[in-house]
Every structure is written in C-alpha cells, then in structure tokens.
Protein backbone atom coordinates (compact mmCIF):
# COMPACT_ATOMS: atom_id res chain seq x y z
CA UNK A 1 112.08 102.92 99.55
CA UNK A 2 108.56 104.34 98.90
CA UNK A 3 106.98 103.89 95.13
CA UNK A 4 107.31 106.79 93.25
CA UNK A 5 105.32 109.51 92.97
CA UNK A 6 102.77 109.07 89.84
CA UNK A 7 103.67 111.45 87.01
CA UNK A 8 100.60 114.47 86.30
CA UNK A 9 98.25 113.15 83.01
CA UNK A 10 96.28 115.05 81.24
CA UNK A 11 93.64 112.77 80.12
CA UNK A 12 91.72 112.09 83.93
CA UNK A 13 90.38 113.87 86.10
CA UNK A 14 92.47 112.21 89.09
CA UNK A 15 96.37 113.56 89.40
CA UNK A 16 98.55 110.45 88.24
CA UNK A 17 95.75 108.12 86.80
CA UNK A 18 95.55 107.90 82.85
CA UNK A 19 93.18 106.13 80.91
CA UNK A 20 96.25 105.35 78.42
CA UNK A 21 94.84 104.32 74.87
CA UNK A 22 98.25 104.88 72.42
CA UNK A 23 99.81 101.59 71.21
CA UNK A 24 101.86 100.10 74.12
CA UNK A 25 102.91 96.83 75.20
CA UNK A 26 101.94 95.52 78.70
CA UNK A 27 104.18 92.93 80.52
CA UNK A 28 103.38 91.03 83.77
CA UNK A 29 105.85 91.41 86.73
CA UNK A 30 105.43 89.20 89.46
CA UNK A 31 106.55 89.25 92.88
CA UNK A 32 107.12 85.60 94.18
CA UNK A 33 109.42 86.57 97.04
CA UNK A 34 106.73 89.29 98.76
CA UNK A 35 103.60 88.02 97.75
CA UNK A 36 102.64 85.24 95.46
CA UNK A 37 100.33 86.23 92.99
CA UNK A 38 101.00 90.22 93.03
CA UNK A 39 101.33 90.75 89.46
CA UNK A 40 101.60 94.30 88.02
CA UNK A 41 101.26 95.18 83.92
CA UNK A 42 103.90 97.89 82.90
CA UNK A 43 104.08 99.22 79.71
CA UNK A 44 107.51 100.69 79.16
CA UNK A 45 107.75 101.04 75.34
CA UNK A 46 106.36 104.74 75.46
CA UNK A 47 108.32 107.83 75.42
CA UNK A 48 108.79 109.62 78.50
CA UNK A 49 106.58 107.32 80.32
CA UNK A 50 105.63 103.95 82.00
CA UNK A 51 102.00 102.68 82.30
CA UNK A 52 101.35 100.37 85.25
CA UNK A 53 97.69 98.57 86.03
CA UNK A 54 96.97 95.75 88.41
CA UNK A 55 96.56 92.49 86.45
CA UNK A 56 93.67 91.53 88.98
CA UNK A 57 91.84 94.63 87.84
CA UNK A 58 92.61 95.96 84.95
CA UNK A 59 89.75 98.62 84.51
CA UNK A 60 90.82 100.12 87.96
CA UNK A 61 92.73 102.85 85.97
CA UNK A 62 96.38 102.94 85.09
CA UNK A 63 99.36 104.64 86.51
CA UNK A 64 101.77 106.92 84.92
CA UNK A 65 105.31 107.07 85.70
CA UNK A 66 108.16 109.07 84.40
CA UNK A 67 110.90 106.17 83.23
CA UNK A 68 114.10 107.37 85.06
CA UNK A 69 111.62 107.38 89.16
CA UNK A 70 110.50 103.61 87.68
CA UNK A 71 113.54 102.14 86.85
CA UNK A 72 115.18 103.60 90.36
CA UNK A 73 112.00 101.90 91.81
CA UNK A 74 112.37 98.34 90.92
CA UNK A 75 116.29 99.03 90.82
CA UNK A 76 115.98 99.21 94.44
CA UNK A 77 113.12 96.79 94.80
CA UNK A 78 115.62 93.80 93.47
CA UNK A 79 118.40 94.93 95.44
CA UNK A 80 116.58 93.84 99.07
C-alpha cells in the first residue's frame, strides 16, 4: 500500500507541508522490522489532522494528514 496522500495546508507555500505551531503532542514510531532506526514523530491529538516529521530532521517541515487515510496507513502497515 502506498502512504497517503498529504492533506492541502494553508500555512506553506508547498501542497501538504505545514509548519504546524498549535499545541500538539509528538510521539516516536519506530520501525524495527523494516529498518532499524526509522523513527517518525506523529502528532495525532489535533482535530481533523495528523502531523508527521522525521525525528532525524525535525526542521525538514512537517506533514499533514487527514486522521481516517493515517490510521488506514499504519492499519495496513502492521498487518504485513
């Protein structure tokens, strides 16, 4: 399954890329099966939408996700 497709912001300039600055919580999600080491931050304690940033580099930008497209994501990402 491909990731999905980045929800529109309106605060960039780039299509999917936010430069989210309301009060969120960011957890680390590792992949230990894949890759060791490839961490993610998601924040997914917003309304209508989940943050997610690369732990490695964090000032890289952030993604922005609709909730229901994430949760299908890693839904099928821990099913293989």
């Amino acid at each position: 399954m491909r990731a999905p497709t980045p929800a529109p912001t309106d605060s960039s300039s780039s299509p999917g890329w936010s430069t989210a600055r309301s009060s969120h919580t960011w957890t680390t999600r590792c992949s230990h099966r894949w890759r060791p080491g490839t961490c993610v931050e998601v924040a997914d304690n917003l309304p209508g939408r989940v943050l997610v940033r690369d732990t490695k580099d964090r000032t890289a930008g952030t993604l922005t996700f609709a909730p229901y497209p994430w949760r299908a994501f890693v839904a099928d990402l821990t099913r293989h």
